[in-house]
C-alpha atoms as a PDB file:
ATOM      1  CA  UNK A   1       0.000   0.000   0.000  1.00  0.00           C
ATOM      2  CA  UNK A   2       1.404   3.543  -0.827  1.00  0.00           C
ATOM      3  CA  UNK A   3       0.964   6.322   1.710  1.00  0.00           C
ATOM      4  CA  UNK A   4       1.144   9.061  -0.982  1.00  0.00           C
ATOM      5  CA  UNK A   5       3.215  11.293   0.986  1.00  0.00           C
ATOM      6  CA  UNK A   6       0.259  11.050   4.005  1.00  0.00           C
ATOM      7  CA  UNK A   7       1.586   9.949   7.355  1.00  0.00           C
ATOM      8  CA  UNK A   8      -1.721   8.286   7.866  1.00  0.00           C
ATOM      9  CA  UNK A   9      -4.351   7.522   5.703  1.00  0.00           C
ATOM     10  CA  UNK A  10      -7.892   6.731   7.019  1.00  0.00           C
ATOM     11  CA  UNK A  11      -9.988   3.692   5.462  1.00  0.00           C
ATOM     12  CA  UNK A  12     -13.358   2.933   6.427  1.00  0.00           C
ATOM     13  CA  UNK A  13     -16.388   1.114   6.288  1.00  0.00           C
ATOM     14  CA  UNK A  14     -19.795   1.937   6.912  1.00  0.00           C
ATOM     15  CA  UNK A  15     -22.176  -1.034   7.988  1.00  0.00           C
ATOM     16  CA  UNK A  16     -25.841  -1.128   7.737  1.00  0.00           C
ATOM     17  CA  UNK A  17     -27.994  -3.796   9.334  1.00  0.00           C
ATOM     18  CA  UNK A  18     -30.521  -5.399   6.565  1.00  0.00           C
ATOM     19  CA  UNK A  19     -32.324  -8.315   8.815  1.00  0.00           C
ATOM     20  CA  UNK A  20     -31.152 -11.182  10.701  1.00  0.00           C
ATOM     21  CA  UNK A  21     -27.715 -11.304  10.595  1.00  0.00           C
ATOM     22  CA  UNK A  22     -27.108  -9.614   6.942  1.00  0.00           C
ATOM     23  CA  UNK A  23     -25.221  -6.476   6.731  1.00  0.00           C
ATOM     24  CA  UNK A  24     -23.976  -4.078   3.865  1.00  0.00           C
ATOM     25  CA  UNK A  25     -20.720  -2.329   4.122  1.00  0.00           C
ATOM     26  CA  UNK A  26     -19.516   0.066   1.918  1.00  0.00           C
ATOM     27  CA  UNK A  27     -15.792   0.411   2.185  1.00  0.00           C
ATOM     28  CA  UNK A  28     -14.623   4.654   1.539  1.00  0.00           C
ATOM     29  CA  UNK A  29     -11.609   6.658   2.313  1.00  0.00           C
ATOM     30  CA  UNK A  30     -12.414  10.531   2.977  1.00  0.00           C
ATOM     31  CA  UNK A  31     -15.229  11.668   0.365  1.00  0.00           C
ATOM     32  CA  UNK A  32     -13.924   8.594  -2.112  1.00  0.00           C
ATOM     33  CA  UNK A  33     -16.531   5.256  -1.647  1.00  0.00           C
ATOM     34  CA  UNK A  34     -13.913   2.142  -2.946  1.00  0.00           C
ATOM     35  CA  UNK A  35     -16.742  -0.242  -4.771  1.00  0.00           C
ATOM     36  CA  UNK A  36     -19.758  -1.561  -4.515  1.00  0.00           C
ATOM     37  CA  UNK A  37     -21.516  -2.257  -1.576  1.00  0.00           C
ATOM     38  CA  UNK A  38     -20.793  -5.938  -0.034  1.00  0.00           C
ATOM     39  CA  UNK A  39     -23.298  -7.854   1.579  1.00  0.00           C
ATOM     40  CA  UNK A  40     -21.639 -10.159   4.883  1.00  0.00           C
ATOM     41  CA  UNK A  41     -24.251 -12.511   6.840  1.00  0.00           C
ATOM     42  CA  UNK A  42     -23.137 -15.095   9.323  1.00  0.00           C
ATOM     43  CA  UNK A  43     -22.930 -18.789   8.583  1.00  0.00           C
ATOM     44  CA  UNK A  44     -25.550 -21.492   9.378  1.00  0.00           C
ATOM     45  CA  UNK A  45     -26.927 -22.360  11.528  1.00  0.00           C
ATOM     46  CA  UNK A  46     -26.498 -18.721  12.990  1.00  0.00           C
ATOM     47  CA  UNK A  47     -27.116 -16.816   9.777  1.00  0.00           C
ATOM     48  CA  UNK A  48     -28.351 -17.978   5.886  1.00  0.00           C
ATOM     49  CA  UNK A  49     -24.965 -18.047   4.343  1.00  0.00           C
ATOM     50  CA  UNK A  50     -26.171 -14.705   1.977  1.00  0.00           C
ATOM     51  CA  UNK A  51     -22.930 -13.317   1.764  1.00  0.00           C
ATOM     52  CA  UNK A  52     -19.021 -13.880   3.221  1.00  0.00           C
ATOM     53  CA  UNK A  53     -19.001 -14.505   7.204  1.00  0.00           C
ATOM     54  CA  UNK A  54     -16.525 -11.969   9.197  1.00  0.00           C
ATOM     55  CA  UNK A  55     -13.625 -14.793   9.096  1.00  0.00           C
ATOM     56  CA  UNK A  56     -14.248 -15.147   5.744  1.00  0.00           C
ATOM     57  CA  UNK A  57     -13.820 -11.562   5.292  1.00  0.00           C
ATOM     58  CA  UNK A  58     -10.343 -11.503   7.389  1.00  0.00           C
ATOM     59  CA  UNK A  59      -9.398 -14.142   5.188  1.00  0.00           C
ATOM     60  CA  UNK A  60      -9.657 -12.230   2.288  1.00  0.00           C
ATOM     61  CA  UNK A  61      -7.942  -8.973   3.433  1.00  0.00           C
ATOM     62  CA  UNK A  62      -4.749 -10.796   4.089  1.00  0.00           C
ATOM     63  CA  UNK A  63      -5.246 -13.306   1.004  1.00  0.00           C
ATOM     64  CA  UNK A  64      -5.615  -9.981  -1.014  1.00  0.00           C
ATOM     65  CA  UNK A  65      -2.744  -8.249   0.458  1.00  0.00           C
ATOM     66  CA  UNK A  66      -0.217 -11.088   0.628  1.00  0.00           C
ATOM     67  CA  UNK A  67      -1.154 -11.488  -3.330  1.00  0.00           C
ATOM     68  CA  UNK A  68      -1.121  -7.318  -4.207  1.00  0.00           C
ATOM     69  CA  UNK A  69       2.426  -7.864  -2.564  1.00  0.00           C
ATOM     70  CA  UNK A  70       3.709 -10.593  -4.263  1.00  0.00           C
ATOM     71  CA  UNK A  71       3.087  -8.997  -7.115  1.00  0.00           C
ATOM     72  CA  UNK A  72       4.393  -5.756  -6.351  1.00  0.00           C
ATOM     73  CA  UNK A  73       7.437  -7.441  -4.928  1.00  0.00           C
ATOM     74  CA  UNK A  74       7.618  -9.701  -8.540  1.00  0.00           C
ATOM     75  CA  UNK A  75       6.912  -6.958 -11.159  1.00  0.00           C
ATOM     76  CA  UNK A  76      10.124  -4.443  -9.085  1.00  0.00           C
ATOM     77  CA  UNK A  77      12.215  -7.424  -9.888  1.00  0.00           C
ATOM     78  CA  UNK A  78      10.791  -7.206 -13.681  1.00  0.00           C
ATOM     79  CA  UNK A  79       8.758 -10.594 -13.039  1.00  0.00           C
ATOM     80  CA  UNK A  80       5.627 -10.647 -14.519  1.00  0.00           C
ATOM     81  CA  UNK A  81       3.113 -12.427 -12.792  1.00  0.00           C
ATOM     82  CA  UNK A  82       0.319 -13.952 -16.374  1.00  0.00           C
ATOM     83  CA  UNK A  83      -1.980 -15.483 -13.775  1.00  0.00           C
ATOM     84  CA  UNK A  84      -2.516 -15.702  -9.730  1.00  0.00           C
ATOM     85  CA  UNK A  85      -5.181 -17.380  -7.502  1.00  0.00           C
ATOM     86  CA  UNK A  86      -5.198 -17.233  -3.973  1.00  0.00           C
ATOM     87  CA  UNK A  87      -6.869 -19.388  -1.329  1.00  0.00           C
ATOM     88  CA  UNK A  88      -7.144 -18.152   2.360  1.00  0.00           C
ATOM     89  CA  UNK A  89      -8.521 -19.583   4.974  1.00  0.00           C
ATOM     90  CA  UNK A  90      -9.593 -18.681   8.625  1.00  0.00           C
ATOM     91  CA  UNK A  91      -9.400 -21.493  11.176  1.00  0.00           C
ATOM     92  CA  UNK A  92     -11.537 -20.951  13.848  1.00  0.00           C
ATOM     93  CA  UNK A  93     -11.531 -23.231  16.390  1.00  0.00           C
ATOM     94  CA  UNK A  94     -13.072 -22.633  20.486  1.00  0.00           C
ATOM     95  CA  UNK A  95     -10.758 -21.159  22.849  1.00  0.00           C
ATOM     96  CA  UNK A  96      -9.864 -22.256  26.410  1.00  0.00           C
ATOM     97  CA  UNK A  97     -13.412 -20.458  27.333  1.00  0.00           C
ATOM     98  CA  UNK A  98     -15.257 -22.187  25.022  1.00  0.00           C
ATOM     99  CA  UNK A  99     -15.230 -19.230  22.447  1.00  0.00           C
ATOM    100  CA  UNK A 100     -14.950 -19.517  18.722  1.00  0.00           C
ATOM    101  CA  UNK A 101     -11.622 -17.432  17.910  1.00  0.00           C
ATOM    102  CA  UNK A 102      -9.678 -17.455  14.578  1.00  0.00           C
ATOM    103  CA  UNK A 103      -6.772 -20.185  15.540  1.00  0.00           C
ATOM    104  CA  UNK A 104      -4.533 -19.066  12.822  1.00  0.00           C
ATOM    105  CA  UNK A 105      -4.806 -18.305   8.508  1.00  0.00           C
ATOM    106  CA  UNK A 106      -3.206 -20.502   6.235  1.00  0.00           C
ATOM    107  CA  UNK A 107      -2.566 -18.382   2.739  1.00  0.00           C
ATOM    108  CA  UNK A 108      -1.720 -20.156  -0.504  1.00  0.00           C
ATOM    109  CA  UNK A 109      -0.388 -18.233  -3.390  1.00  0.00           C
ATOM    110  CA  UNK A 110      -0.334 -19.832  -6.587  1.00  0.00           C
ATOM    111  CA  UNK A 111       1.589 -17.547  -9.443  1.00  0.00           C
ATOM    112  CA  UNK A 112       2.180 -18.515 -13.065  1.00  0.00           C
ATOM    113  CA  UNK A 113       5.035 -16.490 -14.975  1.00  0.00           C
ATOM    114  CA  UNK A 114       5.660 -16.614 -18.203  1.00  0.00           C
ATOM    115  CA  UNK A 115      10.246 -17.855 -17.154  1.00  0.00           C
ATOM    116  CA  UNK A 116      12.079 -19.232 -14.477  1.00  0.00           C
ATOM    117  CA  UNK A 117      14.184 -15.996 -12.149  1.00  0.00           C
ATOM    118  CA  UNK A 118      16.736 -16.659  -9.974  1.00  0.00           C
ATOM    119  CA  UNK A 119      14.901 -13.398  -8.498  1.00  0.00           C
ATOM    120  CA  UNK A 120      11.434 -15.509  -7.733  1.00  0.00           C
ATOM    121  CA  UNK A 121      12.848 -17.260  -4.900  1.00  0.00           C
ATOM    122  CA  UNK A 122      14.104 -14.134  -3.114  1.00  0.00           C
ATOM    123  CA  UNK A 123      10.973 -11.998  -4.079  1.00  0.00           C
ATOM    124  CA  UNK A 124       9.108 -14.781  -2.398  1.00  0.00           C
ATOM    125  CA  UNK A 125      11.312 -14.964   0.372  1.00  0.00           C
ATOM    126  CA  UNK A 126      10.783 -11.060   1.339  1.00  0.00           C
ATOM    127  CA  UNK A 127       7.319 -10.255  -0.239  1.00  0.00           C
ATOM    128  CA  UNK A 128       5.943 -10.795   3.449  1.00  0.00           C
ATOM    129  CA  UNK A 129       7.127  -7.745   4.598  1.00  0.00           C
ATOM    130  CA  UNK A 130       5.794  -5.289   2.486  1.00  0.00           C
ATOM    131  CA  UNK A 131       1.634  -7.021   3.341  1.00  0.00           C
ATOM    132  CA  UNK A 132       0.163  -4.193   5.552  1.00  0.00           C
ATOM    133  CA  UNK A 133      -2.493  -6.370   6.822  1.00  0.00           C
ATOM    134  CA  UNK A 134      -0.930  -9.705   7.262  1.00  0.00           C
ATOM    135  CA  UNK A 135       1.928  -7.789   9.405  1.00  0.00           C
ATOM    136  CA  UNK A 136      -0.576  -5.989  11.358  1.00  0.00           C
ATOM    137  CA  UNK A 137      -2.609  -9.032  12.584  1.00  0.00           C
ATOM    138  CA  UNK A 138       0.230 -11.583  12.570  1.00  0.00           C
ATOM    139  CA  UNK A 139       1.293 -10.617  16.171  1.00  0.00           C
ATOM    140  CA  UNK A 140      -1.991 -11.819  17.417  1.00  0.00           C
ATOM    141  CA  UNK A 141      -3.021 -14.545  14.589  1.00  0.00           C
ATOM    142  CA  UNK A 142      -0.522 -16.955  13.362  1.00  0.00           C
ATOM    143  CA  UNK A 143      -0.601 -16.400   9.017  1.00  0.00           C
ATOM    144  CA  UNK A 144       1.047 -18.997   7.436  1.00  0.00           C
ATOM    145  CA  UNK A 145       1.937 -18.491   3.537  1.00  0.00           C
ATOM    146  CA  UNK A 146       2.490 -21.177   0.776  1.00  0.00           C
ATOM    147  CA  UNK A 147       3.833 -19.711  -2.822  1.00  0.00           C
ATOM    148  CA  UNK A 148       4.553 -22.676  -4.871  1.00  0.00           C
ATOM    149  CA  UNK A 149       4.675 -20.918  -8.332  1.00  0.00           C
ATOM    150  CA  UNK A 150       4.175 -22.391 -11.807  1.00  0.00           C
ATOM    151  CA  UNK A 151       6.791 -21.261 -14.706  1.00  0.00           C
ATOM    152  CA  UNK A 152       4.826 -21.017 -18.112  1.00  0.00           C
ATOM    153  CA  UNK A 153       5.568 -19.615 -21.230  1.00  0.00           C
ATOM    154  CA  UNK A 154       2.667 -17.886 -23.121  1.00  0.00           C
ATOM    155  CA  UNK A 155       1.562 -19.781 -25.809  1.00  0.00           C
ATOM    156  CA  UNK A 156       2.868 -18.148 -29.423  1.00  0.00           C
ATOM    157  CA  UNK A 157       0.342 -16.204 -31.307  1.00  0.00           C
ATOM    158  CA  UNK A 158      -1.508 -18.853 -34.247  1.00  0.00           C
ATOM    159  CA  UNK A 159      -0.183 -17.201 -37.362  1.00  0.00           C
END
């Protein structure tokens, strides 16, 4: 994430309730609204499933930021990343209290470039770092990453 020359920059969310346990959240910085709407509910047998649960949602803020930084880390080095899925996934588990708490995310990273790098292995070795919300949480939520990328040449143009 760039800071634009800001010391801080201010992301938000505003949540309204729909029914049950269905919510929309529109995600904005300032006067600036960042997409569409998203609609969260909890899972069964809780909630109908209708949209991501909040694990899920954690989930996919450090799966999305461990993959905007691998590829930021990749393209610096002149690797160009031709495809990328990413799965993440919260493990929640009960606590000592009988609580459910998120035990720990386990990220895997799946890039396809178009040649083999000697510089892969040390972007992937250092990409980490630069994931704003994986370091953040990681003190309190163990976030354990898997890259194991693909090397594939693009297929030559039919003439």
């Amino acid at each position: 994430m760039h800071m634009r020359g800001q010391e801080e920059r201010h992301f938000g969310v505003r949540i309204k309730h729909l029914e049950g346990f269905k919510f929309e959240s529109q995600a904005f910085e300032g006067d600036l609204l960042h997409g569409a709407p998203l609609l969260s509910d909890e899972p069964d047998p809780i909630g109908t499933n209708a949209g991501p649960s909040t694990p899920a949602m954690l989930a996919t803020a450090v799966g999305h930021c461990l993959s905007a930084s691998l590829v930021e880390t990749l393209r610096h080095a002149g690797i160009y990343v031709t495809e990328l899925t990413t799965e993440a996934i919260a493990v929640v588990a009960p606590n000592e209290d009988g609580n459910p708490r998120i035990k720990r995310i386990e990220v895997t990273i799946r890039p396809v470039v178009p040649k083999d790098s000697g510089n892969i292995k040390r972007c992937i070795d250092v990409f980490e770092n630069y994931c704003t919300v994986c370091q953040s949480i990681r003190v309190a939520i163990p976030v354990h990453v898997e890259v194991p990328y693909v090397v594939r040449a693009p297929e030559a143009a039919a003439a």
